[in-house]
Every structure is written in structure tokens, then in C-alpha cells.
Protein backbone atom coordinates (compact mmCIF):
# COMPACT_ATOMS: atom_id res chain seq x y z
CA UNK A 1 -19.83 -141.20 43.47
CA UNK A 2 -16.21 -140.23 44.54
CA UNK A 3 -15.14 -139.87 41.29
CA UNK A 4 -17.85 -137.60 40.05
CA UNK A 5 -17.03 -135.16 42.90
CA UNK A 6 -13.21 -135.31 42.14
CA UNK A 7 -14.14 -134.92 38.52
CA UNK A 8 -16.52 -131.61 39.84
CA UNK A 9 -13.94 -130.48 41.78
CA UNK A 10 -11.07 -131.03 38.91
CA UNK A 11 -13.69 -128.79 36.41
CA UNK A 12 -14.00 -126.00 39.40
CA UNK A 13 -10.31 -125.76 39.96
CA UNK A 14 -9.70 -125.55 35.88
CA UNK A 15 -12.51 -122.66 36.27
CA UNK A 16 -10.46 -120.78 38.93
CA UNK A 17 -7.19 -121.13 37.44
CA UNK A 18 -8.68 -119.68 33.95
CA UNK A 19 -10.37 -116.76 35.78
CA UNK A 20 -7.34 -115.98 37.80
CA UNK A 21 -5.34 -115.42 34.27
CA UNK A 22 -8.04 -114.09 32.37
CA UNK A 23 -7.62 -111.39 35.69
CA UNK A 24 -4.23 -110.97 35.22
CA UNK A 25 -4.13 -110.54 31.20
CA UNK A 26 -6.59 -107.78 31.98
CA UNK A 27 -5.10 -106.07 34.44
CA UNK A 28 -1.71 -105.80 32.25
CA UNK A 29 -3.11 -104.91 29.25
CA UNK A 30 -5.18 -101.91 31.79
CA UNK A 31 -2.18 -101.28 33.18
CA UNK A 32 0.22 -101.43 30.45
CA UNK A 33 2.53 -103.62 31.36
CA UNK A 34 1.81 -106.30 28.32
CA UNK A 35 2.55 -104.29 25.24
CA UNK A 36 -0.12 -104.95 22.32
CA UNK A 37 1.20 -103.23 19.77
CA UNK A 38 2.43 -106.25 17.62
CA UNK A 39 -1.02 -107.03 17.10
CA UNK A 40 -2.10 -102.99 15.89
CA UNK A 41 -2.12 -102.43 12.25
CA UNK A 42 0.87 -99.70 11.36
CA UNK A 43 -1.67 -96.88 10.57
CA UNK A 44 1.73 -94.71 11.31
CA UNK A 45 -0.57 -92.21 12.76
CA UNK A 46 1.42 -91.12 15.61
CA UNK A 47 -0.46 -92.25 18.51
CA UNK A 48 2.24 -93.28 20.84
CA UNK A 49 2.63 -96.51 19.49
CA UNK A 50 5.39 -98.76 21.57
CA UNK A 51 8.33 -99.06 19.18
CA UNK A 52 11.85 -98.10 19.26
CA UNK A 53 11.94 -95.35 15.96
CA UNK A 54 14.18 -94.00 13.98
CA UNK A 55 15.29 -91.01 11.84
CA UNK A 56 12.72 -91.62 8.43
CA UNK A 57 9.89 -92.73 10.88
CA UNK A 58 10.11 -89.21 12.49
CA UNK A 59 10.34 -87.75 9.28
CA UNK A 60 6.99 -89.37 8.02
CA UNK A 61 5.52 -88.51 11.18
CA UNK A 62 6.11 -84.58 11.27
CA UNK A 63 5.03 -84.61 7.58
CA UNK A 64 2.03 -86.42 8.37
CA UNK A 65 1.07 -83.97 11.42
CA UNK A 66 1.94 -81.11 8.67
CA UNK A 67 -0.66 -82.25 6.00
CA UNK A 68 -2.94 -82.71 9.10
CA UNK A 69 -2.69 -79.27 10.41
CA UNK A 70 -2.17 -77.18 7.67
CA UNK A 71 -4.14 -79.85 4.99
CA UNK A 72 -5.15 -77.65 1.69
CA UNK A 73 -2.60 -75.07 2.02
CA UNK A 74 0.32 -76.49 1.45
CA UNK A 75 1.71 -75.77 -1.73
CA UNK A 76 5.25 -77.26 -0.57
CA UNK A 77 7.00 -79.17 2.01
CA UNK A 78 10.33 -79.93 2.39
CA UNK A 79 12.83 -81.02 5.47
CA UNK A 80 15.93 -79.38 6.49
CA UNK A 81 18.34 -82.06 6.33
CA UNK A 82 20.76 -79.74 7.28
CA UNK A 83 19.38 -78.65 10.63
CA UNK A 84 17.52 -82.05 11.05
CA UNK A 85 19.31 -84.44 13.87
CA UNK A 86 19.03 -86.46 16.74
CA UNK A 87 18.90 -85.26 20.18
CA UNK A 88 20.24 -88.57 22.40
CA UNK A 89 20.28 -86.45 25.50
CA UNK A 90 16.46 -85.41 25.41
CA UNK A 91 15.84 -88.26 23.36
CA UNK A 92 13.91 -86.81 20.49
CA UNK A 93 14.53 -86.79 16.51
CA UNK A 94 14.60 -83.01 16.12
CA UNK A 95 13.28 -82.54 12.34
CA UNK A 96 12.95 -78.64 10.86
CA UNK A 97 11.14 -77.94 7.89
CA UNK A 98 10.10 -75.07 5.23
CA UNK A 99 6.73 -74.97 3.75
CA UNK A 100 5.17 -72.38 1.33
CA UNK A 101 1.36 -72.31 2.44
CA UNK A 102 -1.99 -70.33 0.68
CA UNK A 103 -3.48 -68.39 3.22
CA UNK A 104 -6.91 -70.34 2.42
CA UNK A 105 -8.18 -73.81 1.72
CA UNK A 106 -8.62 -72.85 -1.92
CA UNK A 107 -4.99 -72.12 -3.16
CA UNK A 108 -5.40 -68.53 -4.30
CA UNK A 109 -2.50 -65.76 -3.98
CA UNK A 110 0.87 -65.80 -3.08
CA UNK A 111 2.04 -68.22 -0.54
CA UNK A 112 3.81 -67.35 2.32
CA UNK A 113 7.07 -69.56 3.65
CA UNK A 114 7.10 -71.53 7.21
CA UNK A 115 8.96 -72.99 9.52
CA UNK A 116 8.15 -75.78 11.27
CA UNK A 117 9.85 -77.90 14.24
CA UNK A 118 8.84 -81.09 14.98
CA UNK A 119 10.49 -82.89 17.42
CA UNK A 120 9.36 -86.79 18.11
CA UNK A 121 10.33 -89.19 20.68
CA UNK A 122 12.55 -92.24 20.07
CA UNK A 123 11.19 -94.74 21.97
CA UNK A 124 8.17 -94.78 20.38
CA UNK A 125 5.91 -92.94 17.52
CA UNK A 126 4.82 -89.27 19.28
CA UNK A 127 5.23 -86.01 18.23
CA UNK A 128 6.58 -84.54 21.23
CA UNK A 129 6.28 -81.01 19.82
CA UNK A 130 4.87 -79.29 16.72
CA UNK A 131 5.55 -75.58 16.18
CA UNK A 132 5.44 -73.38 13.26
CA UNK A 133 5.94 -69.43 12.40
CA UNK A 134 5.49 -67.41 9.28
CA UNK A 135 9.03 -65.80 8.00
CA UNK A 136 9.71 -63.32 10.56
CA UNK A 137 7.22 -63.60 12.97
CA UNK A 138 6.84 -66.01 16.46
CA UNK A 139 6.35 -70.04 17.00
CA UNK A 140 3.33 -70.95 17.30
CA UNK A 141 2.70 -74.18 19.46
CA UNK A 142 -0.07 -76.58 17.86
CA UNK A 143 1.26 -79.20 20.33
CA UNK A 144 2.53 -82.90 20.75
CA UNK A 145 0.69 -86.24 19.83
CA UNK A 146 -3.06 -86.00 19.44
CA UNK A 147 -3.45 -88.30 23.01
CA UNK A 148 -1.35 -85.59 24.53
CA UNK A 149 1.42 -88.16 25.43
């Protein structure tokens, strides 16, 4: 009989030990502190994934939030290498581009030339900022990264 209750008592303290870091796993991964991003699939959609970035994976990014917002219009789109550059103080890529857009989804007329400043973070895949005017007129904020971070 002794050894069935030390072989009960060996199963119950496996059980507590297994809920204790089945606890724990689940509170970091609530409260961020274990990063899961390894284990995402690189969709590249700008979601705030966890990854140090660099200078083509903001480019991508700010075209990507371009063909998102303006979609069907967009007759071209090219970035300012120029003007384009890294900001180490605010720490954001700071990419500037021109695009000639339709005024509608169906590509009739003459279309009209924007800017467009996108500025993304470099610690990890955001759009910080996203603002674009026609020639001559104001900036137009659409916003940052779709979760608002």
C-alpha cells in the first residue's frame, strides 16, 4: 500500500508542476514577454511583427500599405531614394515616394502625382506613419499600422 500512495502522490506532484508551467507559458505569451514570432508565417503584412528591420523591409512595407490604400488607382509608384533615409534618433526608416493615381477605381483620365511619407519603425515591422498629398495641396494622415501600434 505505501508504494501506491507514493506512486499517487509522485503522479499529483508531476500534475502540479505541469500546471504551474502551462500557467506561466500563458501568462508570457498574454503578457508578451515570450516572443512568438519565429513560429508566424512572414505574411510581411505589417502588423508589428517582433524583428529587428531594415532599409528594403521598410520599403516593401510602405509599398504594400500604398497598394492597400490607394489599390486600383495607381498607375505608378516609385521611391525617392534620394530623400529616403534612416532616422537613428527617432528610430524610423523614413521612405518618400511619388505616385501618379486615377481619380477612380476604373483608370480613366489623367492622373494626378502624390507624395507619400511613410515612415516605419526599426525594431520591428510597423508603419509608424502614412501620409500623402496631391501636388500642391496638404498631407493627409491615413495613419500608422493597421493594430494602431
Amino acid at each position: 500500500m505505501a508504494r501506491k500512495e507514493q506512486r499517487k502522490q509522485q503522479l499529483l506532484f508531476l500534475a502540479l508542476v505541469l500546471g504551474v508551467l502551462i500557467a506561466a507559458v500563458g501568462a508570457g505569451v498574454h503578457f508578451r514577454a515570450i516572443d512568438l514570432s519565429g513560429f508566424e508565417s512572414d505574411s510581411g503584412a505589417g502588423g508589428g511583427k517582433a524583428r529587428f528591420t531594415n532599409m528594403a523591409d521598410a520599403q516593401v512595407l510602405c509599398e504594400e500599405r500604398a497598394k492597400e490604400v490607394f489599390g486600383q488607382r495607381i498607375r505608378t509608384l516609385v521611391v525617392d531614394n534620394h530623400s529616403t533615409r534612416l532616422d537613428q534618433q527617432a528610430g524610423l526608416f523614413k521612405v518618400f515616394m511619388e505616385a501618379d493615381l486615377y481619380a477612380g477605381d476604373n483608370r480613366q483620365g489623367t492622373p494626378v502625382r502624390h507624395y507619400i511619407n511613410c515612415f516605419t519603425r526599426t525594431n520591428k515591422q510597423s508603419i509608424a506613419s502614412f501620409q500623402f498629398a496631391k501636388d500642391g495641396e496638404g498631407m493627409k494622415d491615413v495613419g500608422g499600422s493597421v493594430f494602431g501600434f
